[in-house]
C-alpha atoms as a PDB file:
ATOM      1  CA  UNK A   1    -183.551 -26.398  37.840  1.00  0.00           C
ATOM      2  CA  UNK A   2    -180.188 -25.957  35.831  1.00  0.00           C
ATOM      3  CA  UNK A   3    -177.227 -27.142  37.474  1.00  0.00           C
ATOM      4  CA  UNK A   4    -175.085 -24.226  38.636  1.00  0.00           C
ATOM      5  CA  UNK A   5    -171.615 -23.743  36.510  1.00  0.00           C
ATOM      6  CA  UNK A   6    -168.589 -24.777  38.160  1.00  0.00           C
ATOM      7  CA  UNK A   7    -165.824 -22.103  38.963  1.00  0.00           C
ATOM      8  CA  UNK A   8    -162.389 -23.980  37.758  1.00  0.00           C
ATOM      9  CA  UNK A   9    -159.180 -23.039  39.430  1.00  0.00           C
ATOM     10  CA  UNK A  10    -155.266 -24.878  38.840  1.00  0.00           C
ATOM     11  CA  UNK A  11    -152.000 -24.519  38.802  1.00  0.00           C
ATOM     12  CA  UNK A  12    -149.610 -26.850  36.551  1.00  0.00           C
ATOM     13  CA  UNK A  13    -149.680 -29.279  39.734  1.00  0.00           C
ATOM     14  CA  UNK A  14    -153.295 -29.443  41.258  1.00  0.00           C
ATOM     15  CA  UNK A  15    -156.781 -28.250  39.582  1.00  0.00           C
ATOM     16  CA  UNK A  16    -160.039 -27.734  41.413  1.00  0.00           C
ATOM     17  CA  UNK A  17    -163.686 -27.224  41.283  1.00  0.00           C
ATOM     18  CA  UNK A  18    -166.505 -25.675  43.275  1.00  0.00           C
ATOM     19  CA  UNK A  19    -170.097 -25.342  43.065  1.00  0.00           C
ATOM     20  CA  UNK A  20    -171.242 -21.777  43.762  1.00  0.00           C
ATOM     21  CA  UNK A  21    -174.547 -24.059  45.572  1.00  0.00           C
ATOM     22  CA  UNK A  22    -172.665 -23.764  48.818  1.00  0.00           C
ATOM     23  CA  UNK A  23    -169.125 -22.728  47.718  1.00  0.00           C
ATOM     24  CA  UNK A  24    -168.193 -26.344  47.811  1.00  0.00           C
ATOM     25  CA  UNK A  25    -165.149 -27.973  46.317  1.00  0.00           C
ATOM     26  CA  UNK A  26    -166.530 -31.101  43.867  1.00  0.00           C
ATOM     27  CA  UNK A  27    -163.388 -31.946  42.116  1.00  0.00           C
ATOM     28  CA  UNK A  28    -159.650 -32.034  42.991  1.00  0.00           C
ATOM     29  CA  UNK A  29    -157.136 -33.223  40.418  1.00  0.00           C
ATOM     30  CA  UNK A  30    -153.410 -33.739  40.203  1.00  0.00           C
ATOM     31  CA  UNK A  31    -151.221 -32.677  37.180  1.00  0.00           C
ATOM     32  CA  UNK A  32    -152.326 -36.062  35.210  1.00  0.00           C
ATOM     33  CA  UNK A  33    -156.142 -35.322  35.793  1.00  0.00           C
ATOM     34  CA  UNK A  34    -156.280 -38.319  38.148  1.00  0.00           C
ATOM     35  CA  UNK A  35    -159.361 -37.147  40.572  1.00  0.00           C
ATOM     36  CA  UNK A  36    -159.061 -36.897  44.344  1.00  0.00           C
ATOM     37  CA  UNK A  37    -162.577 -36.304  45.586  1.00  0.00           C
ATOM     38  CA  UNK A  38    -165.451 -38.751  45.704  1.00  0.00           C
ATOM     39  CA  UNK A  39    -167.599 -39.764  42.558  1.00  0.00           C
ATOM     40  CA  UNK A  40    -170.609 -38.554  44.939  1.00  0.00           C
ATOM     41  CA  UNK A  41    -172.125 -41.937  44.425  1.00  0.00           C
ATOM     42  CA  UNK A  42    -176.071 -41.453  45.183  1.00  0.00           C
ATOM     43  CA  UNK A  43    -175.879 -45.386  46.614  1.00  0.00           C
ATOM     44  CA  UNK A  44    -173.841 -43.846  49.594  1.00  0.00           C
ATOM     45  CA  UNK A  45    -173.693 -40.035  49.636  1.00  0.00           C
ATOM     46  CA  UNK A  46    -174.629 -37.012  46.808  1.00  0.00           C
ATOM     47  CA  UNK A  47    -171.577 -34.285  49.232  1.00  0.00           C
ATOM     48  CA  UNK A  48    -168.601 -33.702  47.885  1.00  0.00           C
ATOM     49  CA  UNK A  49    -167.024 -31.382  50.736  1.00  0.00           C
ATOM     50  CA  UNK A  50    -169.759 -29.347  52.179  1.00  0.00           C
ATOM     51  CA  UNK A  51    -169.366 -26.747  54.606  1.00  0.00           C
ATOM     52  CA  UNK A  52    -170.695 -26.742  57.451  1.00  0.00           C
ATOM     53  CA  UNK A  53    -172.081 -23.631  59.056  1.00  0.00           C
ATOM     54  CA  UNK A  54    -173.851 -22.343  61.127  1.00  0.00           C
ATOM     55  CA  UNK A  55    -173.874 -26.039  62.979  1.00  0.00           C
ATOM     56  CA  UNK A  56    -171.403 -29.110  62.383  1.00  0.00           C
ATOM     57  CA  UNK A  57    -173.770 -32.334  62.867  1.00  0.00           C
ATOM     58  CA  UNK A  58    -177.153 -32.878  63.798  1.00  0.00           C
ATOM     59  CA  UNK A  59    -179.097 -31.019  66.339  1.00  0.00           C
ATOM     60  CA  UNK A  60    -181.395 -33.130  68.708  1.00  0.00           C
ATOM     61  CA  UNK A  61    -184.347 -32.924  66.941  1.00  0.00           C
ATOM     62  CA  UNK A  62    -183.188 -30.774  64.242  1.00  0.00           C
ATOM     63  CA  UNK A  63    -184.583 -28.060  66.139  1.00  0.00           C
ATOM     64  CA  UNK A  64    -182.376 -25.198  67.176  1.00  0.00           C
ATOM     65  CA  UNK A  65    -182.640 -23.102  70.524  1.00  0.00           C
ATOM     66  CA  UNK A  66    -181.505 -19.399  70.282  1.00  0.00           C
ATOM     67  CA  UNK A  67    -182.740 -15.976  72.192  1.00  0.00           C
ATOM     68  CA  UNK A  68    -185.525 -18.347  73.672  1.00  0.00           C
ATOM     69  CA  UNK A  69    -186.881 -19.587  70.479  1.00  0.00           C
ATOM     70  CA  UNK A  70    -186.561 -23.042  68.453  1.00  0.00           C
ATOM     71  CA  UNK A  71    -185.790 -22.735  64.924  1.00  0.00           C
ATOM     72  CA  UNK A  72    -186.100 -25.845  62.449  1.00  0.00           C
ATOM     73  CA  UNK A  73    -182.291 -26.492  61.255  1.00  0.00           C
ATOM     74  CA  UNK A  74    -181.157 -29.586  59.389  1.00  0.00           C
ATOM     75  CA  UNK A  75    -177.745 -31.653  59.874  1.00  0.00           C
ATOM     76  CA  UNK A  76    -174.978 -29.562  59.309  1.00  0.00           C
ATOM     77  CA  UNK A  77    -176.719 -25.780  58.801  1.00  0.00           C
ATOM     78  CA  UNK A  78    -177.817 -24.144  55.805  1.00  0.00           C
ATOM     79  CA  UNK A  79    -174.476 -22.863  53.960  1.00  0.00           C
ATOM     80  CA  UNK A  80    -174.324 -26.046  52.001  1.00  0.00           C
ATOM     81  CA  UNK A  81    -177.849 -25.520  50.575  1.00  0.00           C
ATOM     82  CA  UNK A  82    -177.325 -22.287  49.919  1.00  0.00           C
ATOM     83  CA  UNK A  83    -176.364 -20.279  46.640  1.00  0.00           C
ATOM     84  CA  UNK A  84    -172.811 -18.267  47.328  1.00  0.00           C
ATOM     85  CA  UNK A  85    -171.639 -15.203  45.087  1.00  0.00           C
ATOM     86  CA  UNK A  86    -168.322 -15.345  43.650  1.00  0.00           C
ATOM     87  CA  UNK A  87    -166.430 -12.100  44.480  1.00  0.00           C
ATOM     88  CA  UNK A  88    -162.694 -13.180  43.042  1.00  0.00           C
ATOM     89  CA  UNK A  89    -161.727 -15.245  40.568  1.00  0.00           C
ATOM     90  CA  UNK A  90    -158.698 -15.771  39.019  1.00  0.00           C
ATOM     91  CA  UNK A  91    -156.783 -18.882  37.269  1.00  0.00           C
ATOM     92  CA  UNK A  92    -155.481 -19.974  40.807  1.00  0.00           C
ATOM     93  CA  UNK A  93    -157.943 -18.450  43.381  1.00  0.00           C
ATOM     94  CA  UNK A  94    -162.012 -18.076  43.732  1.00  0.00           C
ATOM     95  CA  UNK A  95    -163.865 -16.462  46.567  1.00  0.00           C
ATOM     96  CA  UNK A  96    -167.328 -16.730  47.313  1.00  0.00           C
ATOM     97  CA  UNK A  97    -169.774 -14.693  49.676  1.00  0.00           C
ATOM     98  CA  UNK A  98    -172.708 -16.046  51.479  1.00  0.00           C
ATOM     99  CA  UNK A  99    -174.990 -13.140  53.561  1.00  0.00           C
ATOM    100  CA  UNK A 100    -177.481 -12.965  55.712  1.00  0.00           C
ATOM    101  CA  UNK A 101    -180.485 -12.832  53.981  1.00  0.00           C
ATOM    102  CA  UNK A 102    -184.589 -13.030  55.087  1.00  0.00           C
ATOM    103  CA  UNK A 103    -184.798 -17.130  54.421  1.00  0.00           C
ATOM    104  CA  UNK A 104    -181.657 -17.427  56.595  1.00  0.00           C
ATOM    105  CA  UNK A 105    -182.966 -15.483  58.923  1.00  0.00           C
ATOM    106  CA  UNK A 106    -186.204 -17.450  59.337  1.00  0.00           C
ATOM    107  CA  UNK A 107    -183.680 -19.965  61.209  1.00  0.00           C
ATOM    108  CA  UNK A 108    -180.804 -18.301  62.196  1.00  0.00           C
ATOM    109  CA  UNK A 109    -181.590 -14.436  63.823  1.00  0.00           C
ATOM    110  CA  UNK A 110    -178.242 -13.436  63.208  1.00  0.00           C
ATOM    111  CA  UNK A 111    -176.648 -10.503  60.733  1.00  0.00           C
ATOM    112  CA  UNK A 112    -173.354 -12.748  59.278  1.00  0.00           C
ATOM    113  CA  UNK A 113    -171.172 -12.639  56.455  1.00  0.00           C
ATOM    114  CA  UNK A 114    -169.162 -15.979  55.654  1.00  0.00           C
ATOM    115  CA  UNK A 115    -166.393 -15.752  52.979  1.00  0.00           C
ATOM    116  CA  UNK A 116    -165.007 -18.924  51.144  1.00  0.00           C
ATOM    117  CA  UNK A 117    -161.424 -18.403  49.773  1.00  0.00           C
ATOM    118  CA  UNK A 118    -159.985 -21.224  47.926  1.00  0.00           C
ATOM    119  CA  UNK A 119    -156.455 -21.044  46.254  1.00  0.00           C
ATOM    120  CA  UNK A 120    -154.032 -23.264  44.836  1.00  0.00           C
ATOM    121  CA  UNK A 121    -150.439 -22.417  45.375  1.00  0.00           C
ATOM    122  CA  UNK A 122    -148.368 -25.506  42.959  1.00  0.00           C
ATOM    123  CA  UNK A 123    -149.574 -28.606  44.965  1.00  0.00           C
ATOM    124  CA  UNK A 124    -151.229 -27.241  47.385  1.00  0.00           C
ATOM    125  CA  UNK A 125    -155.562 -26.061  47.629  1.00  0.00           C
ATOM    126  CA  UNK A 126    -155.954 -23.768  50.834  1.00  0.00           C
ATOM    127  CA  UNK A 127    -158.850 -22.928  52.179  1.00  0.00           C
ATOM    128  CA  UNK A 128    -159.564 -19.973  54.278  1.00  0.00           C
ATOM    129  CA  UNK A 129    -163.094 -19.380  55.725  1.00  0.00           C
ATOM    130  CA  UNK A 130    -164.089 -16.055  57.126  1.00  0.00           C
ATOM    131  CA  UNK A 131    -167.186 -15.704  59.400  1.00  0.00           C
ATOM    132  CA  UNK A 132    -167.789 -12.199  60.290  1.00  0.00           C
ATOM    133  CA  UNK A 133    -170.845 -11.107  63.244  1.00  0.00           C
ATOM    134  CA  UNK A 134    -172.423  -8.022  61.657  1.00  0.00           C
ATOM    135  CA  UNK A 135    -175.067  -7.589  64.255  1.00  0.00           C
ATOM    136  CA  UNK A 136    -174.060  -4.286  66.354  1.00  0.00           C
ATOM    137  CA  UNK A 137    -175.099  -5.375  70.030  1.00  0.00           C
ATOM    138  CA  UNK A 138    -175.703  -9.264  69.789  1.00  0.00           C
ATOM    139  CA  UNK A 139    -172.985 -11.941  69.950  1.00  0.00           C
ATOM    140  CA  UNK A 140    -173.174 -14.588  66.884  1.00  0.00           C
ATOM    141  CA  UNK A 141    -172.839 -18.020  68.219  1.00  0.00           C
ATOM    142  CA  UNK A 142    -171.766 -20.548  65.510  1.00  0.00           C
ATOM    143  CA  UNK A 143    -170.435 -24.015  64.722  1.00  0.00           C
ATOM    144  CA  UNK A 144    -167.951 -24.488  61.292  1.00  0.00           C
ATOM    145  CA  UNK A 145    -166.555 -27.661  59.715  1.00  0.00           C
ATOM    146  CA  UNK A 146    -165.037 -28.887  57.033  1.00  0.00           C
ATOM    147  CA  UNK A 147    -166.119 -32.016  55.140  1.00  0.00           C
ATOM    148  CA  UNK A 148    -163.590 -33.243  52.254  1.00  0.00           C
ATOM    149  CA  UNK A 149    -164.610 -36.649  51.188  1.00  0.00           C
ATOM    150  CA  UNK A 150    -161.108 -38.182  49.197  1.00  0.00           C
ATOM    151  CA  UNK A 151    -161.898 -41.191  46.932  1.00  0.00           C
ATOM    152  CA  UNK A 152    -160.942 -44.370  48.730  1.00  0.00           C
ATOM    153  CA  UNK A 153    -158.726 -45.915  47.419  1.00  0.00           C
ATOM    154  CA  UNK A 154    -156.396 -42.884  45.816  1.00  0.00           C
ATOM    155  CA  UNK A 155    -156.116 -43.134  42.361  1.00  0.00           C
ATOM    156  CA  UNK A 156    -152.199 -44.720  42.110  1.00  0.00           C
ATOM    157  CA  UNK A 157    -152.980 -48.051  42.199  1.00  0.00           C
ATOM    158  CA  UNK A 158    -152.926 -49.150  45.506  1.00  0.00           C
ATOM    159  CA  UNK A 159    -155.425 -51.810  47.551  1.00  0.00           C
ATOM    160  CA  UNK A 160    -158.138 -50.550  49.321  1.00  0.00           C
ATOM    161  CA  UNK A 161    -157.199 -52.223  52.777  1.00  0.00           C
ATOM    162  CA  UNK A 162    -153.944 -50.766  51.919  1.00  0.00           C
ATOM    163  CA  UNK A 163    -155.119 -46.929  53.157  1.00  0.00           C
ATOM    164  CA  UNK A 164    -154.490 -44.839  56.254  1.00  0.00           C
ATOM    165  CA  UNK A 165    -154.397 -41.943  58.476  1.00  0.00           C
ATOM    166  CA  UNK A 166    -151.294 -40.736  59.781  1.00  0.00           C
ATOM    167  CA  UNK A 167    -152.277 -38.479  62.768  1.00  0.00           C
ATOM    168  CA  UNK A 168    -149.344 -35.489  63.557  1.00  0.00           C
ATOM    169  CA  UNK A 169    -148.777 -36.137  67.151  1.00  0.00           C
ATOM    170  CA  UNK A 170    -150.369 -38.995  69.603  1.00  0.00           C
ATOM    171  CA  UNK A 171    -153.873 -38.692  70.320  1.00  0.00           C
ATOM    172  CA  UNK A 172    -155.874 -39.799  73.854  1.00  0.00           C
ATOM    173  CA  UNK A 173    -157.073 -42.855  74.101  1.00  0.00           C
ATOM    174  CA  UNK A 174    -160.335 -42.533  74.258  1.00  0.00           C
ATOM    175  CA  UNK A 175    -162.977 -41.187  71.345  1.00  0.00           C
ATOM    176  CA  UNK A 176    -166.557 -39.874  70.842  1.00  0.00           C
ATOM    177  CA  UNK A 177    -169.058 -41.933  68.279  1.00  0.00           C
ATOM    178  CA  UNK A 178    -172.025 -40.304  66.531  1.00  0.00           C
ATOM    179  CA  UNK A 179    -174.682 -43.013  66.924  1.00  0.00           C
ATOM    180  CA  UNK A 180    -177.962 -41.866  64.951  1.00  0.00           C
ATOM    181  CA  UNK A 181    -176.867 -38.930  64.190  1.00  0.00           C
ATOM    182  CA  UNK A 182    -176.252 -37.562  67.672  1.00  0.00           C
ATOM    183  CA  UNK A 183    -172.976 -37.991  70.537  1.00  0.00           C
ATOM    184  CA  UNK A 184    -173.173 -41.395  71.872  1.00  0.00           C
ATOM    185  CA  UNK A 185    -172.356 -40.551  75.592  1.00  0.00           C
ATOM    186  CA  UNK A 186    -170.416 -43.517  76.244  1.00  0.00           C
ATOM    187  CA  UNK A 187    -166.680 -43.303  75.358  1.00  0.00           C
ATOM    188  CA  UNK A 188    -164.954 -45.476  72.714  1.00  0.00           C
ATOM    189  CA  UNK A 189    -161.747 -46.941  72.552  1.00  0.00           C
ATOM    190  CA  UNK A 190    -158.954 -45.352  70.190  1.00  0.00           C
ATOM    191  CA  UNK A 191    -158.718 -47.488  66.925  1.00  0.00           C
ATOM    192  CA  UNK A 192    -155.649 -46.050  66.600  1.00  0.00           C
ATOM    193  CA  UNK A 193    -152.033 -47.857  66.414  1.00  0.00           C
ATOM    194  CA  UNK A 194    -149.435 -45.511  67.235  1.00  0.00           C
ATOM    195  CA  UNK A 195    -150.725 -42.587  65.623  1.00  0.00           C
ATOM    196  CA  UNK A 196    -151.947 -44.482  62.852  1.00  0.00           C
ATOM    197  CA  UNK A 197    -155.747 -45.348  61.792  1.00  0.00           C
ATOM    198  CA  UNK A 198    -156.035 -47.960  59.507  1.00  0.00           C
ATOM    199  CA  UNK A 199    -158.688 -47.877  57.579  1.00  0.00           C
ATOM    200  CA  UNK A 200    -161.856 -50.610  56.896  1.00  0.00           C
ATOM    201  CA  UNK A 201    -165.619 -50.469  56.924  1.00  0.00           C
ATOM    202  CA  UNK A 202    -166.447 -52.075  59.733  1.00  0.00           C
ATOM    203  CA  UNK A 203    -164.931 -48.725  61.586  1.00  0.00           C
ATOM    204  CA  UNK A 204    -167.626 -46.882  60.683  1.00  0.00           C
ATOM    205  CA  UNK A 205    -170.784 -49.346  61.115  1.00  0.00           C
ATOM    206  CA  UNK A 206    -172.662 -46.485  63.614  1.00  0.00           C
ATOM    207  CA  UNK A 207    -171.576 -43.619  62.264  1.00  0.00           C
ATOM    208  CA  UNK A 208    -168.459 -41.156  62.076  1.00  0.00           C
ATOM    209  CA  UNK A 209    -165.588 -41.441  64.586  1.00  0.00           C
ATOM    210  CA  UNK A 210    -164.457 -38.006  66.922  1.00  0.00           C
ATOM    211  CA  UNK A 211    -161.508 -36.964  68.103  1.00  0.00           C
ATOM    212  CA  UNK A 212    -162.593 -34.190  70.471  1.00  0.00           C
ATOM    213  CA  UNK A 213    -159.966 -33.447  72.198  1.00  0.00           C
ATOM    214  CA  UNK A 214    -157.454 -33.114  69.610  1.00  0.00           C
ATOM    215  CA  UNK A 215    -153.761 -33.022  69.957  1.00  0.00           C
ATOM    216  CA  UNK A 216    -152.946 -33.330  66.147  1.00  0.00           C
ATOM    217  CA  UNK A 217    -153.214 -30.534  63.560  1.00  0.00           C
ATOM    218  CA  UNK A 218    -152.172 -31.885  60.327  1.00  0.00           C
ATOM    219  CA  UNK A 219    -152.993 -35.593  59.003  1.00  0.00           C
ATOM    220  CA  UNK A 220    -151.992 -37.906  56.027  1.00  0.00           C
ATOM    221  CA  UNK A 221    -153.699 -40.179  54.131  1.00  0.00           C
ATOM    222  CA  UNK A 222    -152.072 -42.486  52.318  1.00  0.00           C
ATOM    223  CA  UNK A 223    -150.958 -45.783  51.308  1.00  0.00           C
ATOM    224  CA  UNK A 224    -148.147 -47.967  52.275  1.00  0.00           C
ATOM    225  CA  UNK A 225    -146.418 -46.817  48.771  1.00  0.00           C
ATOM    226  CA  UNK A 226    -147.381 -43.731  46.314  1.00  0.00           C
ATOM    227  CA  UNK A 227    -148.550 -40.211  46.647  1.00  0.00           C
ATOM    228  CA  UNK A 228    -150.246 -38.845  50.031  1.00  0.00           C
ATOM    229  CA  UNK A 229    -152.345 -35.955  50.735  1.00  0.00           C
ATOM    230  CA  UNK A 230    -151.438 -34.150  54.084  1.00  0.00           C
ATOM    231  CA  UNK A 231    -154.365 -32.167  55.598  1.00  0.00           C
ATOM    232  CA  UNK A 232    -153.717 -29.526  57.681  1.00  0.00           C
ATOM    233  CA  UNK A 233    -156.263 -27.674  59.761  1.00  0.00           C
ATOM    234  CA  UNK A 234    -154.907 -25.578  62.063  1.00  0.00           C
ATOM    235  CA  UNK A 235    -157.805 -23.883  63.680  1.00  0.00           C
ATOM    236  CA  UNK A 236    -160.330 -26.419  64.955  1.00  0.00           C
ATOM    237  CA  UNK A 237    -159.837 -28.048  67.529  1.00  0.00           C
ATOM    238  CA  UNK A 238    -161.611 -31.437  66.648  1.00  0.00           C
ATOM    239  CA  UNK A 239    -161.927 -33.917  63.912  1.00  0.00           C
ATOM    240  CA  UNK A 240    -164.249 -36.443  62.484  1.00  0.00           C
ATOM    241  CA  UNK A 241    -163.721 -39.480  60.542  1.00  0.00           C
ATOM    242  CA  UNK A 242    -166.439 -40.998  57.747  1.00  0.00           C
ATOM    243  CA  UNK A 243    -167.345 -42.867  55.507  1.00  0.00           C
ATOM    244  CA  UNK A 244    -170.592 -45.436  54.703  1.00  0.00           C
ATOM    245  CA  UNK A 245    -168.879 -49.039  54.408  1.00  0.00           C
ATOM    246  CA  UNK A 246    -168.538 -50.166  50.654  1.00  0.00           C
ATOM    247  CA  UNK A 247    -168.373 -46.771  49.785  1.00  0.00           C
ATOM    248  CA  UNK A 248    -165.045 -45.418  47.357  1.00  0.00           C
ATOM    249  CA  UNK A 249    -164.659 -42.361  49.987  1.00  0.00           C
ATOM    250  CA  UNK A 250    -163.233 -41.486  53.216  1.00  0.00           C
ATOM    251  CA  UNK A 251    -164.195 -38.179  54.929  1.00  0.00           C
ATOM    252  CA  UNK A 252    -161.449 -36.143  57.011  1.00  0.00           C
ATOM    253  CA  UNK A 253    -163.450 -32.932  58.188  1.00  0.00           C
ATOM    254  CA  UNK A 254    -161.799 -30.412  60.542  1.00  0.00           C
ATOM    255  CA  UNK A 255    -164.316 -29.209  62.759  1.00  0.00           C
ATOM    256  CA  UNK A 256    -164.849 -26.586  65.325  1.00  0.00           C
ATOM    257  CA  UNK A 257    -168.054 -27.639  66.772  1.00  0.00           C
ATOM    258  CA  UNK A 258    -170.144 -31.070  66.647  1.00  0.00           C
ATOM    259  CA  UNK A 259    -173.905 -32.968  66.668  1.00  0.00           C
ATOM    260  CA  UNK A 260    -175.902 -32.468  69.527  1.00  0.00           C
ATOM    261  CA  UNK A 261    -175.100 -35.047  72.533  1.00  0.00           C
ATOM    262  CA  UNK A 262    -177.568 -37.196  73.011  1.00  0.00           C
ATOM    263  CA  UNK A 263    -180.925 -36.122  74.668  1.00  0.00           C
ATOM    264  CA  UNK A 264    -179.603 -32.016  74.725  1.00  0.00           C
ATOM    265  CA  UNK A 265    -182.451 -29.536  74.623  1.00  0.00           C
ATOM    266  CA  UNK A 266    -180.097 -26.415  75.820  1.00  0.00           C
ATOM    267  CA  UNK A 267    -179.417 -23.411  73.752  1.00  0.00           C
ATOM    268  CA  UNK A 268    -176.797 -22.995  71.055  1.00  0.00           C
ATOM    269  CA  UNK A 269    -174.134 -21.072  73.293  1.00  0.00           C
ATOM    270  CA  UNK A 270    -174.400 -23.882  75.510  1.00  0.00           C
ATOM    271  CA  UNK A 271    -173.330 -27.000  72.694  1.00  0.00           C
ATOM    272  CA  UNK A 272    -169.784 -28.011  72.530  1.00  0.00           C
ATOM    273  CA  UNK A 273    -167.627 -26.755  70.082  1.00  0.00           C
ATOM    274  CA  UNK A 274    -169.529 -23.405  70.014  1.00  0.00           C
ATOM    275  CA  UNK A 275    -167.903 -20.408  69.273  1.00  0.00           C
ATOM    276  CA  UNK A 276    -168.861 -16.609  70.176  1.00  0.00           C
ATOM    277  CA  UNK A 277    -168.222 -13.668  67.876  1.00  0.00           C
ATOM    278  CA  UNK A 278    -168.410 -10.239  69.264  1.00  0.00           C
ATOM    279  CA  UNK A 279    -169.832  -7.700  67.466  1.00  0.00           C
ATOM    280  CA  UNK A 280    -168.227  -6.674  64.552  1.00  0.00           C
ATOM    281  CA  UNK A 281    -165.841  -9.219  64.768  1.00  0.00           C
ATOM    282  CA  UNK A 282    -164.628 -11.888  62.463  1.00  0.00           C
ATOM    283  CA  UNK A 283    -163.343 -15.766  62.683  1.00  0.00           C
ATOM    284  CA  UNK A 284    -160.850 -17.340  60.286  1.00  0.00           C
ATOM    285  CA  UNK A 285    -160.871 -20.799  59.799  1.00  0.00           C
ATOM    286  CA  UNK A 286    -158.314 -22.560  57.386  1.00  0.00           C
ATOM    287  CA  UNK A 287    -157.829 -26.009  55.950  1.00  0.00           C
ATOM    288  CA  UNK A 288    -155.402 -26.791  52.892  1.00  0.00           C
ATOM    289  CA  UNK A 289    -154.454 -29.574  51.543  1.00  0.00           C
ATOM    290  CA  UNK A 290    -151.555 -30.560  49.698  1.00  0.00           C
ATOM    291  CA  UNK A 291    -150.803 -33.721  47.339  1.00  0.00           C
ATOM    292  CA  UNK A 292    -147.031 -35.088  48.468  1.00  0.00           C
ATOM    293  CA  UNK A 293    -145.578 -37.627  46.387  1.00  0.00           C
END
C-alpha cells in the first residue's frame, strides 16, 4: 500500500510534517533542519505523535461499553489509524477532517466530526483540535490526547542524562502508573524535585507516568544549557509521561481522559477523564509548542 504524501508546513523558524493517516505530525524542524520528533525507531515504537480519540489508553480488555453494547476498540481509539482529509492548506497552516463513517461506526455509534488544525506562527506549531457531536438527541462521550514523542536527547549537543521537564507550577505528591497497559490502583510517589523531572530509563520500567490531577499547564523540556521546547496545553486536565528505556524519545502527551483502571467493566460515561458533548455541540482542545532558545 503506498505510503500517504506528507503535507509540509514552515515558517523561516520552525517546519513541520503530518501524515494525512491520522492527521499526525511526523517531523518538526528548527530553522537549521535539526529534527525534533522521534526517528520512529521500529526497535521501540513506529508513533510519531498520534492522536488519540475517541479513547486515550487502553480499555480493559480492549472492549468498549456504550448504549449497553461492547464494541472491540484498540489502545488509544481509531483516529490514528484512520485516513483524514485535508480541508486547508497553506505554507504555514494545514487542516484535516476525520467523519463519521460506517467502519467507525461498527465501534463507535456516534455521528462526530474531529478537525485537526496545525499552524506555525515563527517558532511556534499550535495545534487546535475540534470534536464536534453531530448526533441530534444523543450525547457523544469521548476521551482526546495528545502524544508528541521529542527525540531524546535534543539535537544541540547535550548528554542524554542531561534532559528534563520543567513542570509550570508544583504538582501533588502523589502519581498514577499504567502497569500493563491499564491504571495501577496503587498510588506512586512524585519523581519530581521541585517542579522538576529528571529524566532516565529506569522511570519508565512499567509503563508511562500520570499526573491526574494536574496543577501545571505548560511544561519545558530541556537541558541544563541550549534550546528548550515549552509545551503548553491548556485544556486537559492531565498528563502522561513515556518513553521505552534505551529509546532516543520522550513522550509529553496532554490528555483529557486515560486507560481503563484496572479490572473496570463500566460504560464509557462512567471512565475518568470522560467528556460529554451535547448535541450539536463542539470541544476545542489545543496544544502548541514552541522552540525557545
Amino acid at each position: 500500500m503506498p505510503q500517504p504524501k506528507l503535507i509540509h508546513i514552515a515558517t523561516p523558524h520552525l517546519s513541520a510534517a503530518i501524515n494525512p493517516l491520522g492527521a499526525e505530525l511526523t517531523s518538526l524542524r528548527d530553522a537549521d533542519g535539526r529534527e525534533l520528533m522521534t526517528n520512529a525507531d521500529p526497535a521501540f515504537w513506529t508513533g510519531h505523535a498520534p492522536l488519540l480519540f475517541p479513547i486515550v489508553g487502553r480499555l480493559n480488555g480492549d472492549v468498549l461499553g456504550i448504549d449497553g453494547a461492547e464494541y472491540p476498540m484498540k489502545q488509544h481509539g481509531f483516529a490514528r489509524r484512520t485516513a483524514f482529509t485535508l480541508i486547508e492548506h497553506s505554507d504555514s497552516k494545514a487542516v484535516f477532517l476525520l467523519e463519521d463513517s460506517p467502519e467507525t461506526r461498527a465501534v463507535y455509534p456516534r455521528a462526530f466530526a474531529l478537525r485537526a488544525s496545525y499552524e506555525i506562527h515563527n517558532a511556534t506549531l499550535s495545534i487546535t483540535i475540534e470534536i464536534e457531536n453531530r448526533e441530534t438527541d444523543r450525547t457523544l462521550p469521548a476521551s482526546f490526547g495528545f502524544h508528541p514523542a521529542f527525540v531524546w536527547p535534543l539535537p544541540y549537543g547535550q548528554a542524554r542524562e542531561d534532559h528534563r521537564i520543567l513542570f509550570e507550577a508544583e504538582e501533588a505528591e502523589s502519581i498514577r502508573q499504567v502497569t500493563n497497559g491499564l491504571v495501577d490502583p496503587a498510588l506512586r510517589l512524585s519523581p519530581l524535585a521541585g517542579r522538576t523531572l529528571a529524566l532516565t530509563d529506569d522511570l519508565f520500567t512499567n509503563d508511562a507516568l500520570i499526573w491526574d490531577q494536574l496543577r501545571s499547564h505548560s511544561a519545558r523540556y530541556r537541558a541544563s544549557t541550549g534550546p528548550s521546547l515549552r509545551i503548553d496545553f491548556p485544556d486537559t486536565p492531565m498528563l502522561g509521561i513515556w518513553t521505552k528505556p534505551g529509546a532516543a524519545f520522550v513522550c509529553i502527551e496532554p490528555w483529557h481522559g486515560i486507560a481503563d483502571p484496572q479490572g473496570f467493566t463500566g460504560d464509557i460515561a462512567e471512565k475518568p477523564g470522560i467528556f460529554m458533548l451535547s448535541p450539536g455541540t463542539a470541544k476545542t482542545i489545543t496544544m502548541a509548542v514552541t522552540l525557545e532558545p
